[in-house]
C-alpha atoms as a PDB file:
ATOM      1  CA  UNK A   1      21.046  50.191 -36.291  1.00  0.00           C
ATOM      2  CA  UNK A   2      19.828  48.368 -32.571  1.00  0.00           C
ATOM      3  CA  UNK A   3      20.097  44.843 -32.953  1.00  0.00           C
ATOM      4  CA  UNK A   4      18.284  43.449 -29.876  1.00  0.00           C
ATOM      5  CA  UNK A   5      18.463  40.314 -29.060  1.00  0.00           C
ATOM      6  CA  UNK A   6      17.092  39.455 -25.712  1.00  0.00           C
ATOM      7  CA  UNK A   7      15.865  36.618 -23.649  1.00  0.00           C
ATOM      8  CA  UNK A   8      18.270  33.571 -23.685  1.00  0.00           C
ATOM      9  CA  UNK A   9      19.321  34.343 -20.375  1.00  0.00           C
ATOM     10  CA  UNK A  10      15.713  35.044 -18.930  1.00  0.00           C
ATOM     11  CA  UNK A  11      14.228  31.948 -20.369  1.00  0.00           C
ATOM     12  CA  UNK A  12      16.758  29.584 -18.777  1.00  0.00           C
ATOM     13  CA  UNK A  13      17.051  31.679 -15.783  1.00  0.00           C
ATOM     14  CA  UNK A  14      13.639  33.291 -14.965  1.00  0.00           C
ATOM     15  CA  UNK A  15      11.290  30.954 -16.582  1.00  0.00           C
ATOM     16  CA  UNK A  16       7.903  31.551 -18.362  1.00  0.00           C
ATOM     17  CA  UNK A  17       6.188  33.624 -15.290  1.00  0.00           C
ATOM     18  CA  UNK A  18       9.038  36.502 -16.380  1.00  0.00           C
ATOM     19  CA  UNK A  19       7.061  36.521 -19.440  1.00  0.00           C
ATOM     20  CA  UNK A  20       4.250  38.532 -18.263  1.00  0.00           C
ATOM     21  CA  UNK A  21       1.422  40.047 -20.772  1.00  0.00           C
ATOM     22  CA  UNK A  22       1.372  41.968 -24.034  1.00  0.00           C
ATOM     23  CA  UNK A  23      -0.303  44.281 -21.724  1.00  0.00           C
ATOM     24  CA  UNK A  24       2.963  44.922 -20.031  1.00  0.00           C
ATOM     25  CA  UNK A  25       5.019  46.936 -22.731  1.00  0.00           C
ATOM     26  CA  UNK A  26       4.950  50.943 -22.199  1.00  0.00           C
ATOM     27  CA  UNK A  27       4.464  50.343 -18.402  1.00  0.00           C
ATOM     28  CA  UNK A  28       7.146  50.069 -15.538  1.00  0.00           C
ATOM     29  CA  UNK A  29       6.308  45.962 -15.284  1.00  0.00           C
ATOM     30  CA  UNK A  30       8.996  44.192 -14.394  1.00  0.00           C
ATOM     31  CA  UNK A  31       8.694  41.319 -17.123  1.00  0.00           C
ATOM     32  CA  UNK A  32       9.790  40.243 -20.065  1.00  0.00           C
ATOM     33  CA  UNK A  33       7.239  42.607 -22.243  1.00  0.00           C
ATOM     34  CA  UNK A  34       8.026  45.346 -19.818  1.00  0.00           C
ATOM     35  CA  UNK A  35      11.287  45.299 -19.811  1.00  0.00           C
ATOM     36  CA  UNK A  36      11.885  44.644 -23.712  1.00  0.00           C
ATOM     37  CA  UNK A  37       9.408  47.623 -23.855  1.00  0.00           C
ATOM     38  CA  UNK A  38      11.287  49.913 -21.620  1.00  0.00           C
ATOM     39  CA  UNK A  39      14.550  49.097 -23.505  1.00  0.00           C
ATOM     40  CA  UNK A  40      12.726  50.078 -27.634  1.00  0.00           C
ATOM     41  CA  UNK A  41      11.306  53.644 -25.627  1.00  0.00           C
ATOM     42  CA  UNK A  42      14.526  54.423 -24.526  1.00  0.00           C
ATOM     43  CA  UNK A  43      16.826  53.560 -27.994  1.00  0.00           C
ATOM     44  CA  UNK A  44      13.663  55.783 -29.056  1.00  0.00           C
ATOM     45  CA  UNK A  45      13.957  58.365 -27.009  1.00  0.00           C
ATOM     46  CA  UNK A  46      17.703  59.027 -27.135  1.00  0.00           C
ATOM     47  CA  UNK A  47      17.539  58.482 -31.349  1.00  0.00           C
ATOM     48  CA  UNK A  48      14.770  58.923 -32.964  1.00  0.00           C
ATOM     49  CA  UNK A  49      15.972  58.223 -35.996  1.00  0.00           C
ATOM     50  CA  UNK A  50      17.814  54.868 -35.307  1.00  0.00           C
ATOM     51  CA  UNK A  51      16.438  51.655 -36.659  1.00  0.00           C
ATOM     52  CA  UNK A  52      16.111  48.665 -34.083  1.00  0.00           C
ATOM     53  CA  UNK A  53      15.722  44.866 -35.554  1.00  0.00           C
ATOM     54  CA  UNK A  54      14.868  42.612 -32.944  1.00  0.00           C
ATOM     55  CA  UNK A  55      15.668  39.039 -32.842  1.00  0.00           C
ATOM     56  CA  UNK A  56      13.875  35.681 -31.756  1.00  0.00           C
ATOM     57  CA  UNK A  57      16.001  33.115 -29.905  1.00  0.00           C
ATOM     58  CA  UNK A  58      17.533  30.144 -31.782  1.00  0.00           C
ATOM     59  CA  UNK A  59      17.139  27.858 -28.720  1.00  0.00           C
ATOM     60  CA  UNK A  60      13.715  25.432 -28.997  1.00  0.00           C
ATOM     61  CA  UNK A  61      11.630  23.644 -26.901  1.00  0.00           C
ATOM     62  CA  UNK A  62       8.318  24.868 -25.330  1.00  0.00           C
ATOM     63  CA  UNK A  63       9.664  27.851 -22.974  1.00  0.00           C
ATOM     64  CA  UNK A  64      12.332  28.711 -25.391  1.00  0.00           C
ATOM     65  CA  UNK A  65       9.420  29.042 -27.956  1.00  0.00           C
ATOM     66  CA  UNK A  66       7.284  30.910 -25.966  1.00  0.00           C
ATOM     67  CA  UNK A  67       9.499  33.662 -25.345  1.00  0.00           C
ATOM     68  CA  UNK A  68      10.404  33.610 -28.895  1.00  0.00           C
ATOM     69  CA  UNK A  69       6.386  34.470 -29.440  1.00  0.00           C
ATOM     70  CA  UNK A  70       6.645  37.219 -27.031  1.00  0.00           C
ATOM     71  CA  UNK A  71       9.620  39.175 -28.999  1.00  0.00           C
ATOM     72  CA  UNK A  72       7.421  38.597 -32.223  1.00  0.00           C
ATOM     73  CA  UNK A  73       4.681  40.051 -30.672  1.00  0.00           C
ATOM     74  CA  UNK A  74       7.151  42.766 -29.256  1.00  0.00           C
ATOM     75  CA  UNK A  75       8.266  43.329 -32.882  1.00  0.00           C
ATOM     76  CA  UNK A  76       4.628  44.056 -34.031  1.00  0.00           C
ATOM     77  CA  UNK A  77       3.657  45.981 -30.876  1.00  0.00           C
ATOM     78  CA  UNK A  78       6.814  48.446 -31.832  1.00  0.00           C
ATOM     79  CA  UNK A  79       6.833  48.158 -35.448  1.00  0.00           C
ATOM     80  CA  UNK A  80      10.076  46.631 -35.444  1.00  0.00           C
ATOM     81  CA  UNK A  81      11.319  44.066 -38.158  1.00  0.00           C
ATOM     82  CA  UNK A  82      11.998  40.720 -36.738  1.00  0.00           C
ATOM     83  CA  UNK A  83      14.900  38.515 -37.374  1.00  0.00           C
ATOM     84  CA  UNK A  84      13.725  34.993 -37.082  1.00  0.00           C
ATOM     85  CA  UNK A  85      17.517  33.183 -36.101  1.00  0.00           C
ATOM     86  CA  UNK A  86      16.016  29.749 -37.061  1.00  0.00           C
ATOM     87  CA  UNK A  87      15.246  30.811 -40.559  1.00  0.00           C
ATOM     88  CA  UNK A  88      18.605  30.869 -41.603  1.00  0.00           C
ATOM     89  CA  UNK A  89      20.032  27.050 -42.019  1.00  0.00           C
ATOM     90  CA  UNK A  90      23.282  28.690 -40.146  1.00  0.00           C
ATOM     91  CA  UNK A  91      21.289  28.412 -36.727  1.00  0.00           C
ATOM     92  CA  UNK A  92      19.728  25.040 -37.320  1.00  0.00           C
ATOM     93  CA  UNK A  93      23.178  23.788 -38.675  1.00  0.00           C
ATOM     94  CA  UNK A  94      25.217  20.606 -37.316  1.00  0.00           C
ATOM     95  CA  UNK A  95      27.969  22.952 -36.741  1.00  0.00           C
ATOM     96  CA  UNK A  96      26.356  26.199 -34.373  1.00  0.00           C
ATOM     97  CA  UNK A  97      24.631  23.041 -32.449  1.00  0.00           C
ATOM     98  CA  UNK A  98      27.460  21.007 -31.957  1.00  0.00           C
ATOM     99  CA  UNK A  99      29.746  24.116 -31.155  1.00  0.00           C
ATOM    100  CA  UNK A 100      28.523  25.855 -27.953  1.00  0.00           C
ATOM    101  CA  UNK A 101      30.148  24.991 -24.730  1.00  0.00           C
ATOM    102  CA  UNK A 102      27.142  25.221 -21.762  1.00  0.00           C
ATOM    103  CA  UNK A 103      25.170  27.230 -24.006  1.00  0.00           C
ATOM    104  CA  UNK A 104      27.376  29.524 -25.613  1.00  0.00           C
ATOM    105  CA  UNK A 105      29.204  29.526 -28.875  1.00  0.00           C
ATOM    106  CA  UNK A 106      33.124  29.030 -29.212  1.00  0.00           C
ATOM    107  CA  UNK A 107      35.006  31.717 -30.860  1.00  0.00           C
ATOM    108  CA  UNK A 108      34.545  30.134 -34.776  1.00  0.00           C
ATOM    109  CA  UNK A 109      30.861  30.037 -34.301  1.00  0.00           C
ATOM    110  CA  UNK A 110      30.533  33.545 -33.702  1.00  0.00           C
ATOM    111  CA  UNK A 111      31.947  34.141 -36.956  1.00  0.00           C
ATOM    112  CA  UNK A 112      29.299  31.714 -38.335  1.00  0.00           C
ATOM    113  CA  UNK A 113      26.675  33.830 -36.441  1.00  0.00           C
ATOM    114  CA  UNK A 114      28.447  36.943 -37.521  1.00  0.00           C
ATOM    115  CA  UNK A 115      27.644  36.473 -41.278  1.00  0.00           C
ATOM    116  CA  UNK A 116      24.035  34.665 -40.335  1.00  0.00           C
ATOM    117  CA  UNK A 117      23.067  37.821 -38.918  1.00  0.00           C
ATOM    118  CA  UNK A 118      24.225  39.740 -41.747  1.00  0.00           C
ATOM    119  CA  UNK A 119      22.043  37.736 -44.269  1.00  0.00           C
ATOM    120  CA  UNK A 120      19.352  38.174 -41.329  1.00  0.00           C
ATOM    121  CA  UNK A 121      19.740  42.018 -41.268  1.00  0.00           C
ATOM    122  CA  UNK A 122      20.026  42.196 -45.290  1.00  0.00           C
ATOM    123  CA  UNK A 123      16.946  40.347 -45.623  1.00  0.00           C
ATOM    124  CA  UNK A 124      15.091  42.704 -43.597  1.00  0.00           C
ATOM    125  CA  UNK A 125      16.374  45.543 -45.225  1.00  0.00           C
ATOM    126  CA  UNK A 126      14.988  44.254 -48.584  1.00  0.00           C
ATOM    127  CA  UNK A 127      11.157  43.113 -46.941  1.00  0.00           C
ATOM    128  CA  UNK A 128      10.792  46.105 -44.622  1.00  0.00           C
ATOM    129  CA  UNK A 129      12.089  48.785 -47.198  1.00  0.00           C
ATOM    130  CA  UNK A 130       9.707  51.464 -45.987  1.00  0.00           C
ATOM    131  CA  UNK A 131      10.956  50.955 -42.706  1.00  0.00           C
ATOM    132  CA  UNK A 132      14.702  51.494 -43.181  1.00  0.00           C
ATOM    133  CA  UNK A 133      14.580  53.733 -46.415  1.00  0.00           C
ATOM    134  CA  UNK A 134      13.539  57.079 -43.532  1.00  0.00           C
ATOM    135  CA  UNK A 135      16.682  56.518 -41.321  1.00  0.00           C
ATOM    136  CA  UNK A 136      17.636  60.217 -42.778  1.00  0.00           C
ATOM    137  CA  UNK A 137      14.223  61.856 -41.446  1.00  0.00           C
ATOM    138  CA  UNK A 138      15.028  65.675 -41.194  1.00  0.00           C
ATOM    139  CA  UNK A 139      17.824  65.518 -43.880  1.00  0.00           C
ATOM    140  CA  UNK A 140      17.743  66.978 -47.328  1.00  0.00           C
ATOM    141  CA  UNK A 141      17.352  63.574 -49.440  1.00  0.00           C
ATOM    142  CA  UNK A 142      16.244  64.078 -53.612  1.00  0.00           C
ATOM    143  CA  UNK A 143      18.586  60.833 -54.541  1.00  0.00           C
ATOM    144  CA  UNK A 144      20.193  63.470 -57.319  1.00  0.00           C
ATOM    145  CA  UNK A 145      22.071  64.967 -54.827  1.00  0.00           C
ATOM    146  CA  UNK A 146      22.658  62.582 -51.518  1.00  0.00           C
ATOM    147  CA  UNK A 147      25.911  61.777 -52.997  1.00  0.00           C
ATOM    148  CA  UNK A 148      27.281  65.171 -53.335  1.00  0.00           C
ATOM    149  CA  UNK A 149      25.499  65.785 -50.071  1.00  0.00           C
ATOM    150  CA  UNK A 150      27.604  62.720 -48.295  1.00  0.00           C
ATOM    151  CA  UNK A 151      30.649  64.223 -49.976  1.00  0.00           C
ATOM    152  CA  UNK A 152      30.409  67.234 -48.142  1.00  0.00           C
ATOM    153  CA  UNK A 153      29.534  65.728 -45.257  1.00  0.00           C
ATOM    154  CA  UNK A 154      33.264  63.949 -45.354  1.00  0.00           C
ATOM    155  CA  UNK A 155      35.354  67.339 -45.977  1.00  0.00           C
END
């Protein structure tokens, strides 16, 4: 499992004109949509099989949102679940806000973020079943025997 989660960096640092169009992703642009693009083809192309969950930013305000809208519309582009950070209460909490030093959490928040994203991922496990249930593509899978099968595997 990829868990990307990209652009806090490029929306304080690079601004909205990194953003770039949807037209962007699957070409060698050097924006936001290209970039994020060129980084799903290659996970892609070295695993196949792999499953990638991308993640919107927790930061808000009117750039941080619209590169939040870009990695949504990245998600759907791709066919990628998306985690949306803000939809847990962990991420809109006193605590994660009141915690980061110049932007970034302290070492107890990161636990706080740890098990956030876990819900986040577990969620999106459950609502994009389809999605994660062909992770074994190309391997012998009846449910009667994947057990015995994983035994094997371990010997």
């Amino acid at each position: 499992l990829y868990i990307l989660a990209l652009g806090i960096n490029d929306y304080g640092k690079l601004g909205t004109s990194y953003i770039g169009t949807t037209e962007d992703m699957g070409t060698d642009a050097d924006t936001f949509y290209g970039n994020y693009g060129k980084i799903i083809q290659a996970i892609k192309n070295k695993s196949p099989n792999a499953k990638i969950v991308i993640s919107t930013l927790s930061q808000t305000g009117t750039v941080p949102d619209l590169f939040s809208s870009a990695i949504r519309t990245i998600a759907q582009h791709y066919g990628i679940p998306c985690l949306e950070l803000n939809s847990d209460p962990f991420f809109t909490s006193n605590y994660y806000l009141s915690h980061l030093h110049g932007g970034h959490p302290t070492g107890p928040v990161y636990s706080g973020m740890a098990k956030a994203y876990e819900r986040l991922i577990e969620n999106s496990m459950v609502m994009n079943l389809d999605y994660f249930e062909t992770f074994e593509n190309g391997q012998e899978t009846d449910a009667a025997n994947d057990m015995e099968r994983i035994k094997k595997m371990g010997n």
